[in-house]
C-alpha atoms as a PDB file:
ATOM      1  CA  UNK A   1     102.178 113.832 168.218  1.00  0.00           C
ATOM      2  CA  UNK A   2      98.644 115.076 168.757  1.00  0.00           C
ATOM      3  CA  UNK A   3      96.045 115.097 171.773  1.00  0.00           C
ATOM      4  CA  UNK A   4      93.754 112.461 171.681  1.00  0.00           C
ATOM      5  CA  UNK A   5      90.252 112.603 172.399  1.00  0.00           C
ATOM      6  CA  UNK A   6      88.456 109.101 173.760  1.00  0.00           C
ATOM      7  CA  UNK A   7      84.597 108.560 173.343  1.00  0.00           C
ATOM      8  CA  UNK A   8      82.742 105.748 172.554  1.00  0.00           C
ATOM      9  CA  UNK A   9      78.805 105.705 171.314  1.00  0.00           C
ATOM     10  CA  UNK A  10      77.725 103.410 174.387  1.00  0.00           C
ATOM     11  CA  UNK A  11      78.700 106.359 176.503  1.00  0.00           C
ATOM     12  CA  UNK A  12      75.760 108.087 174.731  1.00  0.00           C
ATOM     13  CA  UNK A  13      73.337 104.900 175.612  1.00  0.00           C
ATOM     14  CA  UNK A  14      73.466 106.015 179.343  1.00  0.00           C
ATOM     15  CA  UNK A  15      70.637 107.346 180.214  1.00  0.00           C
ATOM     16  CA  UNK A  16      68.901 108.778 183.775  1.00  0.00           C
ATOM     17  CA  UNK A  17      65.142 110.042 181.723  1.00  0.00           C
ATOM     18  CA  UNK A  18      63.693 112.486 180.264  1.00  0.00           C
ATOM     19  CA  UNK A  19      64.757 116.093 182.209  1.00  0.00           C
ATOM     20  CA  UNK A  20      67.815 114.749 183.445  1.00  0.00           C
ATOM     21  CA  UNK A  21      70.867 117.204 183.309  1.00  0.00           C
ATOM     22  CA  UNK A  22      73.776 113.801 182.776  1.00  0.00           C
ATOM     23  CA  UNK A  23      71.977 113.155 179.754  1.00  0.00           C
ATOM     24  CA  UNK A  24      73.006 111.884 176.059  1.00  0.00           C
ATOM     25  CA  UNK A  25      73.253 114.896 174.664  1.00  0.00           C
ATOM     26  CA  UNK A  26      76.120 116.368 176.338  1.00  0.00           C
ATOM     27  CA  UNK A  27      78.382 114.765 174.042  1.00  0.00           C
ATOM     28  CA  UNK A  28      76.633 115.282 170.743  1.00  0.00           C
ATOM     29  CA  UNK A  29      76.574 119.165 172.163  1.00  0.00           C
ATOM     30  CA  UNK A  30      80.362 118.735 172.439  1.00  0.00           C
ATOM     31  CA  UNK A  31      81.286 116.226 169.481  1.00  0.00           C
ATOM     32  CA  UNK A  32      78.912 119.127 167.083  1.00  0.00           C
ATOM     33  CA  UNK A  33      80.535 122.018 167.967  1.00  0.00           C
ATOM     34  CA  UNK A  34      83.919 120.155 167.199  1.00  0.00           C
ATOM     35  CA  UNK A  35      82.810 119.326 163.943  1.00  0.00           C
ATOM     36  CA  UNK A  36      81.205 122.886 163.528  1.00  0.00           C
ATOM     37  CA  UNK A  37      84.674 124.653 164.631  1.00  0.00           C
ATOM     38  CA  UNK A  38      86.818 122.684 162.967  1.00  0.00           C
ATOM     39  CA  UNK A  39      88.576 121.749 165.573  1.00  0.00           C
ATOM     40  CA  UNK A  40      88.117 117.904 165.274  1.00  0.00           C
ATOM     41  CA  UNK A  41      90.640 117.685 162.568  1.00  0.00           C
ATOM     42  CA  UNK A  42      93.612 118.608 164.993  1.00  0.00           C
ATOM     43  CA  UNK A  43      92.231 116.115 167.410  1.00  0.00           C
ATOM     44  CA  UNK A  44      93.375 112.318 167.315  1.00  0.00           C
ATOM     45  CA  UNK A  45      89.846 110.238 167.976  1.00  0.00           C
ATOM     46  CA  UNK A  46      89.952 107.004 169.236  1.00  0.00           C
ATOM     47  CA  UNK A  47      87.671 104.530 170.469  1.00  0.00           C
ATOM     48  CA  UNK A  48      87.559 103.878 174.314  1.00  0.00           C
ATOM     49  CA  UNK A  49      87.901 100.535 175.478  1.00  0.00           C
ATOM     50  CA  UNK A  50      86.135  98.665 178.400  1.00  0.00           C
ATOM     51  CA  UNK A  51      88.379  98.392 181.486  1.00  0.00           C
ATOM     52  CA  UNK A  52      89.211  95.594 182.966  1.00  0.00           C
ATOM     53  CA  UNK A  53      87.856  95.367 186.594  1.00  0.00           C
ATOM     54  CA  UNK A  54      91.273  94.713 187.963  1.00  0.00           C
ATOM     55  CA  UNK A  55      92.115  98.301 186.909  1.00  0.00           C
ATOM     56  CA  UNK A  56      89.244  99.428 188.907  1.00  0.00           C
ATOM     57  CA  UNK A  57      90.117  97.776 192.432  1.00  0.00           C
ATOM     58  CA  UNK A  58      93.087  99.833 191.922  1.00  0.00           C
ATOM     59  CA  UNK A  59      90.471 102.996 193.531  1.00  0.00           C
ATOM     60  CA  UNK A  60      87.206 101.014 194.678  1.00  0.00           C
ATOM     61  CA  UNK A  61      87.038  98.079 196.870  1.00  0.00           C
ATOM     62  CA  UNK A  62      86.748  94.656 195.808  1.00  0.00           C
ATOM     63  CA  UNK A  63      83.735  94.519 197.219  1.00  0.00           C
ATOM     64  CA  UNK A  64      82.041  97.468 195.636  1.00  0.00           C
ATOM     65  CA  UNK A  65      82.989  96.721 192.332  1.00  0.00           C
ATOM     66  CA  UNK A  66      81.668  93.211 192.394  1.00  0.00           C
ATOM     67  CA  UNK A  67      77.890  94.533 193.939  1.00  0.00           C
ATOM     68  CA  UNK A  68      77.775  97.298 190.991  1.00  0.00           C
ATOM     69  CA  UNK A  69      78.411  94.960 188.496  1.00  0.00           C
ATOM     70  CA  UNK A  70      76.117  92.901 189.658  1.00  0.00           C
ATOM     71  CA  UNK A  71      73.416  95.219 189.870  1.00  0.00           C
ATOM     72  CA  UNK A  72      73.940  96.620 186.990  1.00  0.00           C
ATOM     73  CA  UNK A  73      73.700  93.244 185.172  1.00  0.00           C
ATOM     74  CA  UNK A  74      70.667  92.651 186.410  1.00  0.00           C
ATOM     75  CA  UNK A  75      69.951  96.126 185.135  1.00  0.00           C
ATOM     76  CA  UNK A  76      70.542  95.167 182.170  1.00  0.00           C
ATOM     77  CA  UNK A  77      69.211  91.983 182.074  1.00  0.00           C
ATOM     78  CA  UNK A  78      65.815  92.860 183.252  1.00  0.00           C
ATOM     79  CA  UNK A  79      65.636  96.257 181.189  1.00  0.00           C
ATOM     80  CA  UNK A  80      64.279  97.702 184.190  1.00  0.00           C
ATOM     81  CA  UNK A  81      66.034 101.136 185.370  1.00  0.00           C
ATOM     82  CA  UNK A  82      66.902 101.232 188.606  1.00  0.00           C
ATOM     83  CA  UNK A  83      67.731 104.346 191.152  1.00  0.00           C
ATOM     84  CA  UNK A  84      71.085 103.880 193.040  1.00  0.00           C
ATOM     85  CA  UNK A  85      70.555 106.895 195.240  1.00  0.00           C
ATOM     86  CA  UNK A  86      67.766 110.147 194.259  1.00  0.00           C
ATOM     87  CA  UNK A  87      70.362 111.502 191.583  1.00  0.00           C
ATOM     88  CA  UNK A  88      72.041 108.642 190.031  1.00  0.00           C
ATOM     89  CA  UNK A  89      69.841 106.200 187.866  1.00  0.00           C
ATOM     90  CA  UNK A  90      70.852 102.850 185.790  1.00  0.00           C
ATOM     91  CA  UNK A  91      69.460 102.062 182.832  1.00  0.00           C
ATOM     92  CA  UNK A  92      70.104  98.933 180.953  1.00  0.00           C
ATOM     93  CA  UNK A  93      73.525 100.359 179.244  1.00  0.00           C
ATOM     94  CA  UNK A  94      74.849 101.773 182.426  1.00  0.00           C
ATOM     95  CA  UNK A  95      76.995  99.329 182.891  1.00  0.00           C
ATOM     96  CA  UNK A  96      78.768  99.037 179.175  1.00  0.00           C
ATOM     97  CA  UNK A  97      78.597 102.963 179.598  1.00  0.00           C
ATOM     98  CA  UNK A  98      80.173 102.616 182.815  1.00  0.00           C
ATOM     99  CA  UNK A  99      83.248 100.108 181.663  1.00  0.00           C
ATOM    100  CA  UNK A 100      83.789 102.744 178.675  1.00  0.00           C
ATOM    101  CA  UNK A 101      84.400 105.918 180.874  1.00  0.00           C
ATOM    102  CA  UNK A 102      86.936 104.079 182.829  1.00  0.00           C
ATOM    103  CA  UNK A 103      88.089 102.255 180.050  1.00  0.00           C
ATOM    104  CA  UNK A 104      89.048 106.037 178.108  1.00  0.00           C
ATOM    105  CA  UNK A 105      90.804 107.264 181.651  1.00  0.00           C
ATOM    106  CA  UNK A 106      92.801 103.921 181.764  1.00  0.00           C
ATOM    107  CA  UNK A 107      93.821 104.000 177.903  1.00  0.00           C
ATOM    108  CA  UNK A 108      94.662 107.208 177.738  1.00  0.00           C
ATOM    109  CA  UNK A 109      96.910 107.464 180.649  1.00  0.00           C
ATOM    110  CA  UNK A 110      99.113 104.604 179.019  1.00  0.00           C
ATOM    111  CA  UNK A 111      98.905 106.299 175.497  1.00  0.00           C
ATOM    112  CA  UNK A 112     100.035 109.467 177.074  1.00  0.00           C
ATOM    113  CA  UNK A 113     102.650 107.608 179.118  1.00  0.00           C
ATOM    114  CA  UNK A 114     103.693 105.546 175.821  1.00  0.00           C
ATOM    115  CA  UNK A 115     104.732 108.656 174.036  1.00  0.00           C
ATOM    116  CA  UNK A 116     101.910 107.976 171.520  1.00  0.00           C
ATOM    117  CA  UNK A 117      99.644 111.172 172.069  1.00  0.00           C
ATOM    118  CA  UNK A 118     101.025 114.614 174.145  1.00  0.00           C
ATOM    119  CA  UNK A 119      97.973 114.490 176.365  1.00  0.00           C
ATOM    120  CA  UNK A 120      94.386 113.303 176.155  1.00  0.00           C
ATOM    121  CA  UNK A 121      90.767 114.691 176.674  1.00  0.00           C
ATOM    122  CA  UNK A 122      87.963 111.567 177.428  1.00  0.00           C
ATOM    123  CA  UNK A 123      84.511 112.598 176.673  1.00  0.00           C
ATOM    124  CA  UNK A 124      83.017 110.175 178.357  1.00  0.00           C
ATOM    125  CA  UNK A 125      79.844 109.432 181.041  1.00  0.00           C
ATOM    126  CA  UNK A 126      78.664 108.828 183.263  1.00  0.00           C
ATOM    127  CA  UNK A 127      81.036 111.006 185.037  1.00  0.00           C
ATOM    128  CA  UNK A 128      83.032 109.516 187.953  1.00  0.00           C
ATOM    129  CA  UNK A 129      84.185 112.379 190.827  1.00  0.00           C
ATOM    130  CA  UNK A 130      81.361 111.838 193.297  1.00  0.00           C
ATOM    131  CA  UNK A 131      81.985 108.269 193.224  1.00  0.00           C
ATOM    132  CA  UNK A 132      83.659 107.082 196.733  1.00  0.00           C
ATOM    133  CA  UNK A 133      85.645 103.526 197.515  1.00  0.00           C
ATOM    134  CA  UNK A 134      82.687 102.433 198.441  1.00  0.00           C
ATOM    135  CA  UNK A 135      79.500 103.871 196.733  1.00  0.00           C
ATOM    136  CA  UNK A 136      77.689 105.329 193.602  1.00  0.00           C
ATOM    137  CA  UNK A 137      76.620 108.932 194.154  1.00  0.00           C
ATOM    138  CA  UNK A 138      75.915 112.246 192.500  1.00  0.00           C
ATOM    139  CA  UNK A 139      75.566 111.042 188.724  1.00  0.00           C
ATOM    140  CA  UNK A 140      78.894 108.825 189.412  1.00  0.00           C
ATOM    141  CA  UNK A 141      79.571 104.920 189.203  1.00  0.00           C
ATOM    142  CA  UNK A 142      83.428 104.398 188.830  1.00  0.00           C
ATOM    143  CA  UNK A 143      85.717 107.042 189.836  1.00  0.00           C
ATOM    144  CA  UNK A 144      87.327 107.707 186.480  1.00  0.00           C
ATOM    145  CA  UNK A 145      90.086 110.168 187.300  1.00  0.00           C
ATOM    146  CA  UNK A 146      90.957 108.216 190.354  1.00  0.00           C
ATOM    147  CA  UNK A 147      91.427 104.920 188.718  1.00  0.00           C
ATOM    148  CA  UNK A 148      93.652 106.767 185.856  1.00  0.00           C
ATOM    149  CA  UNK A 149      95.933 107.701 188.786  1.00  0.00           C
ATOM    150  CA  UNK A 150      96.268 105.033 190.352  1.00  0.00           C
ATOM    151  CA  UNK A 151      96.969 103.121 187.274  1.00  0.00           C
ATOM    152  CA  UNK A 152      99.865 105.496 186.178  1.00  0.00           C
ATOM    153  CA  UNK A 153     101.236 105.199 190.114  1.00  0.00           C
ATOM    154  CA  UNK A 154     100.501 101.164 190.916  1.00  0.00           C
ATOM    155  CA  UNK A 155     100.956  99.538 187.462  1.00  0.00           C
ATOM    156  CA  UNK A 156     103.071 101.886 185.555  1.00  0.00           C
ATOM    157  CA  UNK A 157     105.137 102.949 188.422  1.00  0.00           C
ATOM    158  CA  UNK A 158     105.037 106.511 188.217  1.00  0.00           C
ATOM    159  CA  UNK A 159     106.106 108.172 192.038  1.00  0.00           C
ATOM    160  CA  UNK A 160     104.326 111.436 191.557  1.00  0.00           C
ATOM    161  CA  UNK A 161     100.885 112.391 190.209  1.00  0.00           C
ATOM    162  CA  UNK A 162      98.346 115.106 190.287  1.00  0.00           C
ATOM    163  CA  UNK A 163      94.614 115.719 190.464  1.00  0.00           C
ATOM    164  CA  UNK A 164      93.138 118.938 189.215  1.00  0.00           C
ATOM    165  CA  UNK A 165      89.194 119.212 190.067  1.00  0.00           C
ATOM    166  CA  UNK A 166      87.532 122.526 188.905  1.00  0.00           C
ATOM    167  CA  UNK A 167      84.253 121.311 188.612  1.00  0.00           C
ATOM    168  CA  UNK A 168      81.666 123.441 190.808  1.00  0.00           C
ATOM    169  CA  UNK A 169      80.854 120.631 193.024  1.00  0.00           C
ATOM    170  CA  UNK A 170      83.576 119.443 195.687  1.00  0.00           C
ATOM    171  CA  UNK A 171      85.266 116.077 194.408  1.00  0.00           C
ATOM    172  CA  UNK A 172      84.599 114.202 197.217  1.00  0.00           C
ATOM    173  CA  UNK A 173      84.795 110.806 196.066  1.00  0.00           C
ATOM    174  CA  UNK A 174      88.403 111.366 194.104  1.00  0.00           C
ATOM    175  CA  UNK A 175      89.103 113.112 197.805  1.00  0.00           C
ATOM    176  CA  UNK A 176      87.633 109.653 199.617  1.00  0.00           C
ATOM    177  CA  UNK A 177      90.170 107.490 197.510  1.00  0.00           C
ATOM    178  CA  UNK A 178      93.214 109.376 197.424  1.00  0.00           C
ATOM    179  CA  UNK A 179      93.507 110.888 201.067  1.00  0.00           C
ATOM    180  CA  UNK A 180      97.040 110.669 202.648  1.00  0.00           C
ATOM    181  CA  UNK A 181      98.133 108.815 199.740  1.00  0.00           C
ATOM    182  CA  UNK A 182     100.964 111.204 199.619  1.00  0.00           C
ATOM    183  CA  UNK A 183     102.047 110.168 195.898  1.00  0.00           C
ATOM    184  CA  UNK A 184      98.758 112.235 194.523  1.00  0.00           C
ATOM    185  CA  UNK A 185      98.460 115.660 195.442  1.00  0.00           C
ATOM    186  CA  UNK A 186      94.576 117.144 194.746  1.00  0.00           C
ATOM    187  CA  UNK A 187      93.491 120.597 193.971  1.00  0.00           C
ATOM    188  CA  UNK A 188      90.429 121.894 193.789  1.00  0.00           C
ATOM    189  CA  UNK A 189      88.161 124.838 193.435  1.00  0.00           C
ATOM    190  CA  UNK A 190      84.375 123.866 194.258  1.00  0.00           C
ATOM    191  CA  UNK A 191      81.016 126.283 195.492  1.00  0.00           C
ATOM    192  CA  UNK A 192      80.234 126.108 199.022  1.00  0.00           C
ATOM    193  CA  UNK A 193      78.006 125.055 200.449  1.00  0.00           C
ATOM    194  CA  UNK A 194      76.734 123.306 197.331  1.00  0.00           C
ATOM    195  CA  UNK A 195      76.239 119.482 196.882  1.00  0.00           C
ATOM    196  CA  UNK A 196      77.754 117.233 198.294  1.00  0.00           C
ATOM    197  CA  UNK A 197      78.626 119.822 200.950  1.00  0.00           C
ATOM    198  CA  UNK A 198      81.433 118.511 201.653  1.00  0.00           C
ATOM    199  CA  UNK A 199      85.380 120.284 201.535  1.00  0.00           C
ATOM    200  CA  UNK A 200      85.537 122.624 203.512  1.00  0.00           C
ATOM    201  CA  UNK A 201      87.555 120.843 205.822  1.00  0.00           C
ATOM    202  CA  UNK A 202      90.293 118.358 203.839  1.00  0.00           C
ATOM    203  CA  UNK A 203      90.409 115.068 204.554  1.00  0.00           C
ATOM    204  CA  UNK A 204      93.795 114.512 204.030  1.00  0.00           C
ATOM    205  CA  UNK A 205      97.032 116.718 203.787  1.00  0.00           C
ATOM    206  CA  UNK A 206      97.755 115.965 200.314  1.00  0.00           C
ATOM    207  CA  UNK A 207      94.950 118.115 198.861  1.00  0.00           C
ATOM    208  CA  UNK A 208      94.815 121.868 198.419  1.00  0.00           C
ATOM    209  CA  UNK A 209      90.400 122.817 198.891  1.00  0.00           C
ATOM    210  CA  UNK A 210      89.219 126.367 198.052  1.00  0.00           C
ATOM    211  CA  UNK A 211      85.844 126.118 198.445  1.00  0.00           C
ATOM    212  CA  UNK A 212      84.270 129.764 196.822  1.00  0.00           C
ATOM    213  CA  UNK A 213      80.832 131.319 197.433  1.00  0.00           C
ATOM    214  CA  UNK A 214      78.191 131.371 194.979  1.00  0.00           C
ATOM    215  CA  UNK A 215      78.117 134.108 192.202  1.00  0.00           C
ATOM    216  CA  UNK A 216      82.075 134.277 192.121  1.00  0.00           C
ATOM    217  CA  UNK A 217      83.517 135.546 189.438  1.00  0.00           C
ATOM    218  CA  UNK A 218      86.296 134.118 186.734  1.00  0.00           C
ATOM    219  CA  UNK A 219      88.899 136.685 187.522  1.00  0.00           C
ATOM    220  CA  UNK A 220      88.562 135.793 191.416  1.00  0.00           C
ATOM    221  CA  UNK A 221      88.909 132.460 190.903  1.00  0.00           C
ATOM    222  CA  UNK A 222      91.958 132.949 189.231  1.00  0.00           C
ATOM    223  CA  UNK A 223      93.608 134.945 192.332  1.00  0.00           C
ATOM    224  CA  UNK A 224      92.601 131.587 194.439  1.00  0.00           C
ATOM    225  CA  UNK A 225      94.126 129.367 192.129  1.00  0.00           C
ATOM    226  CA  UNK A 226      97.728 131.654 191.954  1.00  0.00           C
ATOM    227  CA  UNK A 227      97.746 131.893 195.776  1.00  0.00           C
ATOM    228  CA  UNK A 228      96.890 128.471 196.561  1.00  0.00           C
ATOM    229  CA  UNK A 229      97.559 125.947 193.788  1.00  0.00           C
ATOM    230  CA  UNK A 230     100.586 127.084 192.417  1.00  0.00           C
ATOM    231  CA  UNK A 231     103.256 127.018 195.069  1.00  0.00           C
ATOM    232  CA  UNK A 232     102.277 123.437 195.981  1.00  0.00           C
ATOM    233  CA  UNK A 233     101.713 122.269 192.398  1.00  0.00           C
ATOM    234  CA  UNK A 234     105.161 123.688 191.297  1.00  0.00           C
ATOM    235  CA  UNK A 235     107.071 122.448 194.655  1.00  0.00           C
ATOM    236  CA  UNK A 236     105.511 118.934 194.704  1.00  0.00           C
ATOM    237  CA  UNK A 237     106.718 118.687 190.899  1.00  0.00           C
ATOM    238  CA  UNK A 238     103.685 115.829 189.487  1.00  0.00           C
ATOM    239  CA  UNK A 239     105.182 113.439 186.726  1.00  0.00           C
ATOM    240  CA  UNK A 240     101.717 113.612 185.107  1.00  0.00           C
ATOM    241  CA  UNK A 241      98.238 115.444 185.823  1.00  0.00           C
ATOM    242  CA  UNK A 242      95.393 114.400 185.586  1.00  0.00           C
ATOM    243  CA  UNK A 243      91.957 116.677 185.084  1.00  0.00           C
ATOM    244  CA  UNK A 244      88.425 116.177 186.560  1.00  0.00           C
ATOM    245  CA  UNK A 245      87.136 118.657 184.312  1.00  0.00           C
ATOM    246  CA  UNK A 246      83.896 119.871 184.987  1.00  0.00           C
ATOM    247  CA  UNK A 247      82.154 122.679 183.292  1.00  0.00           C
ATOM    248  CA  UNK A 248      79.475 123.461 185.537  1.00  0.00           C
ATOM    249  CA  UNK A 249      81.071 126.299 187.236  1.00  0.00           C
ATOM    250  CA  UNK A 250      80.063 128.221 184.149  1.00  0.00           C
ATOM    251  CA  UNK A 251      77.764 131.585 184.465  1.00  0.00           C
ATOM    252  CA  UNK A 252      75.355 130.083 182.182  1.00  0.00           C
ATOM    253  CA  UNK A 253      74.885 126.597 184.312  1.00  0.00           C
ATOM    254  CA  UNK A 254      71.922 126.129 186.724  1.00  0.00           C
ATOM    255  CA  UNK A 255      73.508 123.540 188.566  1.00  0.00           C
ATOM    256  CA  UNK A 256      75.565 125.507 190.150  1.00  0.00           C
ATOM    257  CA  UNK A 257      75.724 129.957 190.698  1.00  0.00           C
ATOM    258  CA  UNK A 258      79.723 130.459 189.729  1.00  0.00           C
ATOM    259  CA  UNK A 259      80.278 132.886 187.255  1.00  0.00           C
ATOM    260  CA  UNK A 260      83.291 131.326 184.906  1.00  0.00           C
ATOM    261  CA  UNK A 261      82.763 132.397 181.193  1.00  0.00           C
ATOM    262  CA  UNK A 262      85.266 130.038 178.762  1.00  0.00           C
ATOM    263  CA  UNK A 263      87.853 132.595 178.785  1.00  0.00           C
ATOM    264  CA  UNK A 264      88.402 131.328 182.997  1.00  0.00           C
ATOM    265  CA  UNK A 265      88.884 127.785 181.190  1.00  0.00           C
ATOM    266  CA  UNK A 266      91.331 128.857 178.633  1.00  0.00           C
ATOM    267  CA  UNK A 267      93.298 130.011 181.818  1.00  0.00           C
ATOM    268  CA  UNK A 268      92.990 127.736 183.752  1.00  0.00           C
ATOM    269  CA  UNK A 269      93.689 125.332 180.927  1.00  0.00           C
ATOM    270  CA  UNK A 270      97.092 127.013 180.361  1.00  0.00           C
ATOM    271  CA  UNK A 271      98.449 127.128 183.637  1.00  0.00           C
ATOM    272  CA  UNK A 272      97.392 123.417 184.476  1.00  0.00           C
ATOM    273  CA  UNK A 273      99.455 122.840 181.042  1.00  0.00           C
ATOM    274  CA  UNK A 274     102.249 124.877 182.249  1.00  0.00           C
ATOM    275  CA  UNK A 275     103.036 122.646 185.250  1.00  0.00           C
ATOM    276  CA  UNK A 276     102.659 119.516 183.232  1.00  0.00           C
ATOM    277  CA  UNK A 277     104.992 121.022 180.272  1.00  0.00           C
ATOM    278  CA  UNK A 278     107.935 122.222 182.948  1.00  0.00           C
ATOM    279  CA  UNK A 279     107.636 118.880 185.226  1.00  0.00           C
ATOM    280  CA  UNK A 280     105.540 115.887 184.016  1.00  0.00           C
ATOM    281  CA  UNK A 281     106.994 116.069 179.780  1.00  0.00           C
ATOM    282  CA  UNK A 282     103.475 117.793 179.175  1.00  0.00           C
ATOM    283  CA  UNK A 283     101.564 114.848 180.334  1.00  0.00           C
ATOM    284  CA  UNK A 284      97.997 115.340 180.593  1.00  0.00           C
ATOM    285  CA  UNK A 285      95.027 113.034 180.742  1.00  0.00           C
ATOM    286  CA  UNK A 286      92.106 115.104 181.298  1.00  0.00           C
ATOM    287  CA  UNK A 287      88.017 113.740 182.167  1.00  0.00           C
ATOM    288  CA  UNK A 288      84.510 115.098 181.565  1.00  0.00           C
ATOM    289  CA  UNK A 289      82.816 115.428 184.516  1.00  0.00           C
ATOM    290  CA  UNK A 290      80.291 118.028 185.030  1.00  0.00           C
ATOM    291  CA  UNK A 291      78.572 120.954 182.714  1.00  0.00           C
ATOM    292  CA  UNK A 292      74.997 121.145 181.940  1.00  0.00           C
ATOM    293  CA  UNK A 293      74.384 124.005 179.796  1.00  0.00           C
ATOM    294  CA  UNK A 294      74.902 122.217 176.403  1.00  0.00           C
ATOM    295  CA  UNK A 295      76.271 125.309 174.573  1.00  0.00           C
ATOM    296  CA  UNK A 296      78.708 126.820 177.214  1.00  0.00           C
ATOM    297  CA  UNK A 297      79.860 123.116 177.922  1.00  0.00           C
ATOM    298  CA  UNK A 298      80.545 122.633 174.244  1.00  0.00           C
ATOM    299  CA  UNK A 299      82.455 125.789 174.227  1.00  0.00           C
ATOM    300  CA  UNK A 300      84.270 125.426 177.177  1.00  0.00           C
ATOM    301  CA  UNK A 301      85.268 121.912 176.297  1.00  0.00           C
ATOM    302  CA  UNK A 302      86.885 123.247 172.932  1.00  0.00           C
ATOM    303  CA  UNK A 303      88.860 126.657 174.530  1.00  0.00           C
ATOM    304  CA  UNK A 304      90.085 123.367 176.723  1.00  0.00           C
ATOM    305  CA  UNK A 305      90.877 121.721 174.005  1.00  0.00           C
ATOM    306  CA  UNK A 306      92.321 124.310 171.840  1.00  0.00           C
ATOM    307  CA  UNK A 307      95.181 124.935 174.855  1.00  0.00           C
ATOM    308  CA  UNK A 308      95.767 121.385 175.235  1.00  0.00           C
ATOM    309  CA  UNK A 309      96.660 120.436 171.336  1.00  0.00           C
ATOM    310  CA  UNK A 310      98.559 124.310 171.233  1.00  0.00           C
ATOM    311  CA  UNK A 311      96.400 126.045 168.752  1.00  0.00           C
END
């Protein structure tokens, strides 16, 4: 048994210009320092697939899902990049970029759930947490995490499942698609106000929001999570977790002001694994999302990493 780690090269093909944090080279900063640590030879790497759209509707609307692909088609068709709001950008591999990211969360949910790998890290993009029912926002096309979930719940029949967010920015699209769907319980930690200012008030009851000021530190962070995850995580008792794990809230990250160093991640890393180990059979499927300072994301990805594959 091993943790498996999803990518696929057409993830690197997406691409928003020249300046743009999302860009390529998040995952060669990751996939080097792997290679550089040594860490990739505990890892089990496999090849992410392209989802099938039915998966998708499972989280986004019919309707969406058939307009994106179709722009995007005609992204790609045309070669001609196109902007779906000021932040998020298609290029002419969006969309196999796109199909790959939710193909990893799909795949590795039922590789986890098949007993064939402990847990599972995607390193994938474009990332998917801003991404609503309805719309592309905030770097975001398909809702990754969210259409993991709702595979393990709707197609593999699980009755419990949780969503842990600690990216800086407020998950508001996983929040839009999984409010008062009282199978999935959310927590979160995000900056407020920060983009998409949005949070502070829940949208649903089965979601736990703490958003934090800027310049927070790590060790404060970790008194929020004990008094306000914990409890609910341990009493609602998930049969697998799933991770929107953003890296962003990092000291070193301009995108946001929180002051996490990887030691927070470690942590965090461990007591997300903790739950999952005493209620879900250590069942873990975790997704990139944010973290745009290439070196602290690359080292933060492999303390996360390290705690999931128990080294």
């Amino acid at each position: 048994m091993a943790t498996a780690y999803y990518s696929h090269p057409d993830c690197r093909r997406h691409d928003m210009g020249r300046g743009h944090p999302e860009c390529p080279q998040r995952l060669d900063a990751i996939h080097d320092h792997l290679l550089a640590t040594g860490l990739d030879v505990a890892l089990e790497f496999r090849d992410a697939p392209a989802v099938d759209l039915r998966e998708v509707e499972h989280a986004h609307s019919s309707g969406y899902v058939a307009e994106l692909k179709d722009v995007l088609e005609q992204v790609q068709k045309s070669g001609e990049p196109r902007a779906l709001d000021p932040d998020t950008l298609a290029c002419p591999d969006t969309w196999r970029a796109v199909l790959r990211a939710a193909g990893a969360a799909v795949a590795a949910t039922d590789a986890v759930l098949d007993g064939e790998v402990d847990n599972a890290f995607c390193a994938v993009r474009p990332p998917g947490h801003h991404a609503t029912r309805n719309e592309a926002m905030g770097f975001c096309f398909f809702n990754n995490v969210a259409i993991a979930a709702r595979h393990a719940l709707d197609v593999r029949g699980l009755k419990r499942v949780a969503i842990v967010d600690f990216d800086v920015h407020h998950g508001n699209g996983t929040e839009d698609i999984i409010a008062n769907d009282e199978r999935v319980l959310m927590v979160s930690f995000f900056q407020h106000p920060l983009y998409p200012y949005s949070g502070a008030v829940p949208k649903g009851t089965n979601m736990i929001n703490v958003p934090v000021p800027p310049y927070t530190r790590g060790d404060e962070v970790r008194d929020m999570i004990e008094a306000m995850w914990m409890e609910r995580l341990e009493e609602f008792r998930p049969q697998m977790i799933f991770v929107s794990a953003g890296f962003d809230a990092h000291r070193d990250d301009e995108l946001g002001q929180l002051r996490l160093v990887e030691s927070d991640y470690e942590w965090i890393t461990r007591r997300i694994k903790g739950v999952a180990d005493r209620h879900a059979q250590g069942r873990i499927v975790s997704c990139l999302e944010g973290g745009y300072a290439l070196g602290a994301l690359a080292r933060s990805v492999a303390v996360h990493l390290r705690v999931l594959a128990d080294l």
